[in-house]
Protein backbone atom coordinates (compact mmCIF):
# COMPACT_ATOMS: atom_id res chain seq x y z
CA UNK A 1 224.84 162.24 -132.26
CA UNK A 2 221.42 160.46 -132.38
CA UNK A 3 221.03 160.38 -136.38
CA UNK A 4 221.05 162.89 -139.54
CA UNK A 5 217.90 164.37 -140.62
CA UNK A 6 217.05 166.05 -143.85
CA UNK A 7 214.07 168.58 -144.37
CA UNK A 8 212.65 168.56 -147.28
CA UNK A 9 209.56 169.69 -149.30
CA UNK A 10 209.18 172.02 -152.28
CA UNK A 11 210.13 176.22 -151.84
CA UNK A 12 207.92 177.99 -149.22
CA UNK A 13 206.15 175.16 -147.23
CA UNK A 14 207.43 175.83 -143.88
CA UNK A 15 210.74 173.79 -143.95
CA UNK A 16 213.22 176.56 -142.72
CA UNK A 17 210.44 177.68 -139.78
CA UNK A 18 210.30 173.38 -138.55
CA UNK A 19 214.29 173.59 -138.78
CA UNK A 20 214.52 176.76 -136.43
CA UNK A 21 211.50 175.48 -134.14
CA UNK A 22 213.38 172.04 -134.08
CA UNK A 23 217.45 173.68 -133.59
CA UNK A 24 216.37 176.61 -131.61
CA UNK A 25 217.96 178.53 -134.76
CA UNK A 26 217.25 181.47 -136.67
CA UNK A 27 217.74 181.64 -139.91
CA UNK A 28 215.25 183.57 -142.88
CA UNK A 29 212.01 182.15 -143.62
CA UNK A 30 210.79 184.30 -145.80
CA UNK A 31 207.18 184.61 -147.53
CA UNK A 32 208.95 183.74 -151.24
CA UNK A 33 210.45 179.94 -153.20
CA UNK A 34 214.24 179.84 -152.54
CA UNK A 35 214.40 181.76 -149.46
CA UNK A 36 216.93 178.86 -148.39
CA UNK A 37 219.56 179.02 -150.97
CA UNK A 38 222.29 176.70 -149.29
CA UNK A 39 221.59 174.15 -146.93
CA UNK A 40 221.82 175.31 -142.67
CA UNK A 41 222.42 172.43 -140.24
CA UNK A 42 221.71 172.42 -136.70
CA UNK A 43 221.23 169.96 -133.88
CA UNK A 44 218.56 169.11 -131.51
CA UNK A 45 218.61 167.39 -128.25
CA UNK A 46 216.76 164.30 -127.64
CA UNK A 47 215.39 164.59 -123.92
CA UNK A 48 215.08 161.51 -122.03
CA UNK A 49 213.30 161.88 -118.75
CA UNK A 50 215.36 159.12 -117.29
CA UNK A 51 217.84 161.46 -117.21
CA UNK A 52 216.23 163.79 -114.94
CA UNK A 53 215.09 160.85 -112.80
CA UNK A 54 219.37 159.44 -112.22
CA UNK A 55 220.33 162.87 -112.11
CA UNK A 56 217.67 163.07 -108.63
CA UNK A 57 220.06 160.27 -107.15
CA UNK A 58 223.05 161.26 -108.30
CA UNK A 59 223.15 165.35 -108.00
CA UNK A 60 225.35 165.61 -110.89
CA UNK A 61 227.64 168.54 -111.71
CA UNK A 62 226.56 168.31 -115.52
CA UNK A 63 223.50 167.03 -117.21
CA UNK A 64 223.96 165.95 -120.94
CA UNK A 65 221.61 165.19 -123.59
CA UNK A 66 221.88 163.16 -126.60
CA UNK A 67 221.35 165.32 -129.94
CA UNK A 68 220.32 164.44 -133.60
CA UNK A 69 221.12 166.42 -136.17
CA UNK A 70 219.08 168.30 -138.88
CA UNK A 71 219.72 169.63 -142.26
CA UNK A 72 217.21 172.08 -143.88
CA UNK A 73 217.33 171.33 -147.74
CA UNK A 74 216.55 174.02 -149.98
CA UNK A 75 213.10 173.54 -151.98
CA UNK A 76 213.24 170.50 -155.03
CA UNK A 77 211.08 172.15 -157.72
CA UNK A 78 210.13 169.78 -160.68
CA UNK A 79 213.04 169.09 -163.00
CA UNK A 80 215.49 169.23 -159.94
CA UNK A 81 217.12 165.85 -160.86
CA UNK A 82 218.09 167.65 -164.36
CA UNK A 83 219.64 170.72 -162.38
CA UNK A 84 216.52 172.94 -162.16
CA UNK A 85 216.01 175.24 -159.67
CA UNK A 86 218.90 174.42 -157.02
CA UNK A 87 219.27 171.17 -158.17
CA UNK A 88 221.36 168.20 -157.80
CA UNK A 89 223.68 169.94 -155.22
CA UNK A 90 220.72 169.23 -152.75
CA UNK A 91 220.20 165.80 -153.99
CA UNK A 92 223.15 165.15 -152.74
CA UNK A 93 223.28 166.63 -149.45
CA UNK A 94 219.28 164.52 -148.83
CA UNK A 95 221.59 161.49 -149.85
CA UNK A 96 223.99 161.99 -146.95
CA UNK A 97 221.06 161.88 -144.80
CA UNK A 98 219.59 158.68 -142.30
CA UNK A 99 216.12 159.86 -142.00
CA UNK A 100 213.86 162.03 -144.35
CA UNK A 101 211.39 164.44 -143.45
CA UNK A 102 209.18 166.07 -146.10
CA UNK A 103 207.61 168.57 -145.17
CA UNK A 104 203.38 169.51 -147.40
CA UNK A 105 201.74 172.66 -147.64
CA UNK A 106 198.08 171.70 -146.52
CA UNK A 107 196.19 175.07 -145.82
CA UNK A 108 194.83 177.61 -147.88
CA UNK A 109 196.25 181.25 -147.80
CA UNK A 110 196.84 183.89 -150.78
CA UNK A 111 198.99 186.13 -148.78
CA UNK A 112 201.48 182.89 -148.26
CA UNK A 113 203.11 182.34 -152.28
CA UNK A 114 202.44 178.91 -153.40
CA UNK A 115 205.03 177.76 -156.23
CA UNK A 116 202.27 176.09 -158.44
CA UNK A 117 199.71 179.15 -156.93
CA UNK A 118 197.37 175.89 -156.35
CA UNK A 119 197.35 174.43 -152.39
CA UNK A 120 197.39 170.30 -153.53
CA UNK A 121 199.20 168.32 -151.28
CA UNK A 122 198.92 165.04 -153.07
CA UNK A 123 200.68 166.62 -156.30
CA UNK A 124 203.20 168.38 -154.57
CA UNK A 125 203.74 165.28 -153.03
CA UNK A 126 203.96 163.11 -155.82
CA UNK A 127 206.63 166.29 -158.12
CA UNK A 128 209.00 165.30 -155.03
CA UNK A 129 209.06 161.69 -154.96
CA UNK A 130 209.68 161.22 -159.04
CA UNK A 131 212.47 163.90 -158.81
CA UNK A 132 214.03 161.38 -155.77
CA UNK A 133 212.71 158.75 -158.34
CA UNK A 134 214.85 160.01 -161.15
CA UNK A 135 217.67 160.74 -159.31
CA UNK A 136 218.05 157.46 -157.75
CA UNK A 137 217.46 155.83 -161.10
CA UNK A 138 220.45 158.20 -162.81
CA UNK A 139 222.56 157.22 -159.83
CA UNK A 140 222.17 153.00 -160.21
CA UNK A 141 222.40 153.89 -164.43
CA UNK A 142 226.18 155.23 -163.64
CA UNK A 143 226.66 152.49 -161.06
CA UNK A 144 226.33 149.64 -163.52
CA UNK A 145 228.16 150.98 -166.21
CA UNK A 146 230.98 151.98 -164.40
CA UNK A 147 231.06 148.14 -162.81
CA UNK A 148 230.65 147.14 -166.40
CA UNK A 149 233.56 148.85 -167.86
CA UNK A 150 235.68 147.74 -165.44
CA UNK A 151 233.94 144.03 -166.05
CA UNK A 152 232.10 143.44 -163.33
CA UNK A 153 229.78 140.92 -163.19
CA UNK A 154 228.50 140.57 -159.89
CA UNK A 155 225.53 140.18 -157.14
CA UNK A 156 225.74 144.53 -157.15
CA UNK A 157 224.66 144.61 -161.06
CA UNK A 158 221.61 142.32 -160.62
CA UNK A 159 220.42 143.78 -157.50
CA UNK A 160 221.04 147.33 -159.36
CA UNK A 161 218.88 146.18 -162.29
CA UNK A 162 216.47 145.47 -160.00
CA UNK A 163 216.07 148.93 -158.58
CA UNK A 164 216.15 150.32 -161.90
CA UNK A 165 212.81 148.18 -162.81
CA UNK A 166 211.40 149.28 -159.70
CA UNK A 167 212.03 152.90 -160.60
CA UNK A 168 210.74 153.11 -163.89
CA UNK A 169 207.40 151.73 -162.58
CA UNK A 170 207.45 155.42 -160.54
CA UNK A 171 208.28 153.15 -156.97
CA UNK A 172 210.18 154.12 -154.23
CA UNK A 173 213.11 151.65 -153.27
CA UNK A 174 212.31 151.55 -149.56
CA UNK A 175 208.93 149.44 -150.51
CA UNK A 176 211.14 147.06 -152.78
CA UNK A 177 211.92 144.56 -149.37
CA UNK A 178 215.21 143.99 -150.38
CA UNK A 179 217.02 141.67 -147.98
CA UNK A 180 219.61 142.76 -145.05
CA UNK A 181 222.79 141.32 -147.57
CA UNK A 182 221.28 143.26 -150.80
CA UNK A 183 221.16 146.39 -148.78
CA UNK A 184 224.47 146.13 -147.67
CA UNK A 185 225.96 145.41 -151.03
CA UNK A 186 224.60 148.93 -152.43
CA UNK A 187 225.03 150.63 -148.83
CA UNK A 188 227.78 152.53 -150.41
CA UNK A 189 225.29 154.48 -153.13
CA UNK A 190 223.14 156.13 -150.70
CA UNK A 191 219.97 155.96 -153.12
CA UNK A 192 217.63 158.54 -151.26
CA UNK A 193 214.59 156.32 -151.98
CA UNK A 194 215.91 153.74 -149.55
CA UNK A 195 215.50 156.17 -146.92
CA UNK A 196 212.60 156.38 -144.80
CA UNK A 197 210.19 159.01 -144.54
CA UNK A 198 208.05 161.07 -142.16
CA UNK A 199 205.81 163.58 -143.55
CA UNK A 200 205.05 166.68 -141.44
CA UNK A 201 201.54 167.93 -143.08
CA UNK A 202 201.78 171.70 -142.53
CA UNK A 203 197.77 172.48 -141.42
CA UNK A 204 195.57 175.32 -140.64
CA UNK A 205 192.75 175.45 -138.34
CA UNK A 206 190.42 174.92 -141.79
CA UNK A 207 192.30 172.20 -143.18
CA UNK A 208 190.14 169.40 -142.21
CA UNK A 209 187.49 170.69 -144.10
CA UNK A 210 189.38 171.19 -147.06
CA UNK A 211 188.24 168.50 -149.97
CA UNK A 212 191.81 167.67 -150.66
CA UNK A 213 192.24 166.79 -146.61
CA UNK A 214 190.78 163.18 -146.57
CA UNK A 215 192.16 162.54 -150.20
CA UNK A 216 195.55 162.95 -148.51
CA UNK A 217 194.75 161.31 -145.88
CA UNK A 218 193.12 157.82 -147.80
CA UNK A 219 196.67 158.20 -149.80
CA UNK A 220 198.95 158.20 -146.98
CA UNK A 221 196.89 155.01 -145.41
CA UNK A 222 197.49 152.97 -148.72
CA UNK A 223 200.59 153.56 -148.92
CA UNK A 224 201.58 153.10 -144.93
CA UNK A 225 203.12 156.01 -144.44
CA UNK A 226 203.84 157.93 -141.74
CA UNK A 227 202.66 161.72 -140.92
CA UNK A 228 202.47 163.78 -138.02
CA UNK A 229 200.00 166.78 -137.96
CA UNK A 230 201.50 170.29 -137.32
CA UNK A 231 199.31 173.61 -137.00
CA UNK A 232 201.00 176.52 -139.03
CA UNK A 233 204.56 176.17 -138.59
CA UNK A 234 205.13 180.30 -138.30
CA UNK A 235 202.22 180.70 -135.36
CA UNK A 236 204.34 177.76 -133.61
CA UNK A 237 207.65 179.49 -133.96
CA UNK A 238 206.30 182.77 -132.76
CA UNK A 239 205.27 180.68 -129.56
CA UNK A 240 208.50 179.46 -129.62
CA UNK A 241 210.43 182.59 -129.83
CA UNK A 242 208.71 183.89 -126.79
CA UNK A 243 210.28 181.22 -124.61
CA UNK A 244 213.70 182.23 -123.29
CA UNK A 245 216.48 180.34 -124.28
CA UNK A 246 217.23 178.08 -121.44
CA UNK A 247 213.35 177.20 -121.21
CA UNK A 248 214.26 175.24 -125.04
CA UNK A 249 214.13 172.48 -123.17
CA UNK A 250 210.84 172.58 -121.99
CA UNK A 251 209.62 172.76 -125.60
CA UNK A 252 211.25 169.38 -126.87
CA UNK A 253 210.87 167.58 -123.51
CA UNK A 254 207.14 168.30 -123.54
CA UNK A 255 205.29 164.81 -124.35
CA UNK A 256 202.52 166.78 -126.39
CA UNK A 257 204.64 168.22 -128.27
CA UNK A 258 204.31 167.97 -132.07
CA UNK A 259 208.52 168.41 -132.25
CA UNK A 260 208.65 165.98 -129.43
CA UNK A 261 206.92 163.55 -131.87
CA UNK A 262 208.91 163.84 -134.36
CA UNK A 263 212.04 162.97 -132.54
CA UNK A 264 210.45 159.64 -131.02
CA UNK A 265 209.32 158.66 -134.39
CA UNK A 266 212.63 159.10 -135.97
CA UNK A 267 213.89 157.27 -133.20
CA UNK A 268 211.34 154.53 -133.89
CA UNK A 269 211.28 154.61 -137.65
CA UNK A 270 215.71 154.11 -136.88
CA UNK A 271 215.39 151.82 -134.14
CA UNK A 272 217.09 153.93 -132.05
CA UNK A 273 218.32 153.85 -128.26
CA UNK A 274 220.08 155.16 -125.54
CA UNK A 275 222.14 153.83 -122.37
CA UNK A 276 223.62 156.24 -120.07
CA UNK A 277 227.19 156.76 -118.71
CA UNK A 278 226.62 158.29 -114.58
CA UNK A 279 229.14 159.83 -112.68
CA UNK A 280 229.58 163.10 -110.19
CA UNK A 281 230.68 165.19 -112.28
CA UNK A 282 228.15 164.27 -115.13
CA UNK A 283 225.39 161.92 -116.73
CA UNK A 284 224.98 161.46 -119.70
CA UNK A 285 223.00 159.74 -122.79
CA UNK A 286 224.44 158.00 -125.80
CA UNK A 287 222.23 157.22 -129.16
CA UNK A 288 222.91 153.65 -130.39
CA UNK A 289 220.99 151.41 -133.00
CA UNK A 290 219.58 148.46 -131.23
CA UNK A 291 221.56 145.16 -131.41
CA UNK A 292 224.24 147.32 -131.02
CA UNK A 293 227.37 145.32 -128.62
CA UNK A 294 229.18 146.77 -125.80
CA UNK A 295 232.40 147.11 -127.37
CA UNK A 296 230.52 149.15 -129.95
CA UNK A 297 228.97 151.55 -127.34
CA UNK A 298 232.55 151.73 -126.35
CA UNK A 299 233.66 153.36 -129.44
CA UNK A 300 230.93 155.62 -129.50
CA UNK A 301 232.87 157.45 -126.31
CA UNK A 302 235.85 157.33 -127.44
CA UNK A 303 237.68 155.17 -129.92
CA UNK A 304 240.40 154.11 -126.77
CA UNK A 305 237.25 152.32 -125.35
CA UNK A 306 237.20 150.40 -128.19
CA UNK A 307 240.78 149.34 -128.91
CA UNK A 308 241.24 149.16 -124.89
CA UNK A 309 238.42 147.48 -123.98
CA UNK A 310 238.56 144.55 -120.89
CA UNK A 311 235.08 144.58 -119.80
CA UNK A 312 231.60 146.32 -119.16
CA UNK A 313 229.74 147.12 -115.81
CA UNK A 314 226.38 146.79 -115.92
CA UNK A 315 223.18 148.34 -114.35
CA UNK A 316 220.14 148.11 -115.57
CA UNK A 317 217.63 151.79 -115.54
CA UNK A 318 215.42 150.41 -113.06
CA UNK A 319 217.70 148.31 -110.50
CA UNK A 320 219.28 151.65 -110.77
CA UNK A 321 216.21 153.37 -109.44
CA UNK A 322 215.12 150.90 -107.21
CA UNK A 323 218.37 150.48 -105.13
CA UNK A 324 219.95 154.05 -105.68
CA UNK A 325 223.63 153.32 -104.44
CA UNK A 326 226.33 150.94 -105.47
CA UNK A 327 226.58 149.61 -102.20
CA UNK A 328 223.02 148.25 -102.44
CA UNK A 329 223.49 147.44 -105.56
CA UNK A 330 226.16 144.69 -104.98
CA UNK A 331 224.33 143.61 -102.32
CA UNK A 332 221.16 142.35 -104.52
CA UNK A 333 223.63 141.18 -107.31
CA UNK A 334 222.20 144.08 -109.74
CA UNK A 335 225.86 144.75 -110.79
CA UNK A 336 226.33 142.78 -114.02
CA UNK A 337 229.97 142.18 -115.97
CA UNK A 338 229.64 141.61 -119.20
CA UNK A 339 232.06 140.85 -122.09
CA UNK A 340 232.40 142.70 -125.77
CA UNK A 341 229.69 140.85 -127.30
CA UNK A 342 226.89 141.97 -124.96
CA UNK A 343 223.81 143.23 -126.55
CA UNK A 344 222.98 146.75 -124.82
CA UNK A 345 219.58 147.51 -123.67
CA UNK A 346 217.65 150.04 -123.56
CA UNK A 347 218.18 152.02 -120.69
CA UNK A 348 221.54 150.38 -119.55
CA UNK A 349 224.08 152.41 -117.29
CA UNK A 350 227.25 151.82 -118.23
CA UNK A 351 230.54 151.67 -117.05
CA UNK A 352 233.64 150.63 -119.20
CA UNK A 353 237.04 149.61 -118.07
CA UNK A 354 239.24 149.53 -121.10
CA UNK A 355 243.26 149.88 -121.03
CA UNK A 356 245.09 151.31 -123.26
């Protein structure tokens, strides 16, 4: 699995049409708040034309992607950290999540039910971020006094009354820099405002000339974040629908796609790559963060790779291209072994030998 994804946004933007355009599922998106009353998760492969190109040398008997996983979140309403609307339940499930997309109403339409009945991105915006605000700041409150009852007094607390400061000043955590060792000594809380973001601005052909368009626009500049651009969700997912199943494919793979951007910027945003395992009988592509070592690929096929583990055969994606067979391979020296602490690359083919 490439990473965990939860959709987000208030009732009736379009989240449950981007999950079944993004999972190739089909579950009710419905022209009324709370159509999604418990959270649907589906996955999504993440096409990598390399794959296609080894598969050309190899003739394969099986081709197999990498996927990433999505959740679609029922609507936060304002008040959803106090249990309003579906509350905290879904809190929780957005804090299970590694990536966040949040998903804005920007287009006008009466015959499409607004919750506030008023089409303002910025606010609806802003009602989501202080209920992930609150919650976070609930969560580090209960954190510190259960580490103070059982008298604690560590590195956790201060770095906890840190966020809380941050908080109350109506901040998100992710813009607080905390260092690589302060993150990992609150890992364990999964606050949701350490998470990053992509926002999916849900548009209509008029939007651009909509006064509240460049006010959203200015906002999301100051504040660095990042959005992607997507023309009425439900027109894209009758598109969509049209397309036979096994022609799925050919949406995601499609480099101007808008779903195809959102999977290479959540593999961006993560720092996110593959390597491939090749054989006859089938290629295939692993997700791993970068940095991440051999023997830690290993584990990501199978946990035997791990414990077993002797040694790693290398080729690199475009000696493997270039020279097509092993046999030339060895010839130029493009066959690499490499111990447990090698740092994968991007594009490596792999081969383990482990013994167990």
């Amino acid at each position: 699995m490439g990473f965990h994804c939860g959709i987000i946004g208030l009732p009736n933007v379009g989240k449950s049409t981007l999950f079944n355009i993004l999972t190739n599922s089909n579950i009710p998106a419905k022209n009324f708040p709370f159509c999604t009353i418990k959270s649907n998760f589906g996955i999504a492969p993440v096409f990598d034309d390399r794959l296609n190109v080894i598969s050309s040398i190899v003739n394969p008997n099986k081709i197999t992607t990498t996927f990433m996983e999505f959740v679609d979140i029922a609507g936060l309403v304002k008040g959803a950290s106090k249990g309003l609307g579906l509350g905290n339940q879904f809190l929780d499930n957005i804090r299970r999540t590694n990536l966040i997309i949040h998903v804005v109403r920007c287009f006008n339409n009466d015959s499409i039910i607004h919750v506030h009945n008023n089409v303002n991105p910025i606010y609806d915006i802003e009602i989501i971020n202080m209920e992930l605000i609150i919650s976070d700041l609930q969560l580090c409150q209960k954190e510190i006094l259960k580490l103070k009852k059982k008298k604690v007094h560590n590195d956790k607390i201060i770095i906890l009354e840190n966020c809380i400061h941050f908080l109350q000043n109506g901040n998100m955590l992710r813009d607080l820099n905390l260092s690589n060792i302060e993150l990992k000594i609150i890992y364990d809380i999964n606050l949701i405002t350490l998470k990053p973001v992509i926002y999916i601005f849900n548009i209509s052909e008029d939007s651009k000339q909509e006064s509240y368009f460049d006010k959203l626009l200015n906002y999301m500049n100051k504040r660095n974040n990042i959005f992607i651009t997507i023309k009425i969700l439900e027109e894209m997912q009758n598109e969509y629908l049209k397309l036979e199943n096994n022609n799925y494919l050919n949406l995601v793979k499609n480099d101007k796609s808008k779903i195809n951007d959102i999977i290479q910027t959540g593999y961006k945003i993560l720092k996110l790559q593959n390597f491939f395992t090749v054989g006859k009988k089938e290629i295939r592509s692993w997700t791993i963060p970068i940095g991440t070592t051999s023997i830690q690929a290993a584990k990501k096929i199978h946990t035997d790779f791990q414990r077993g583990f002797i040694r790693s055969k290398i080729i690199s994606y475009v000696d493997f291209i270039k020279f097509k067979n092993e046999h030339e391979l060895k010839k130029f020296g493009k066959i690499r072994i490499e111990g447990k602490n090698y740092i994968i690359q991007d594009g490596d083919i792999i081969e383990f030998l482990f013994k167990v």
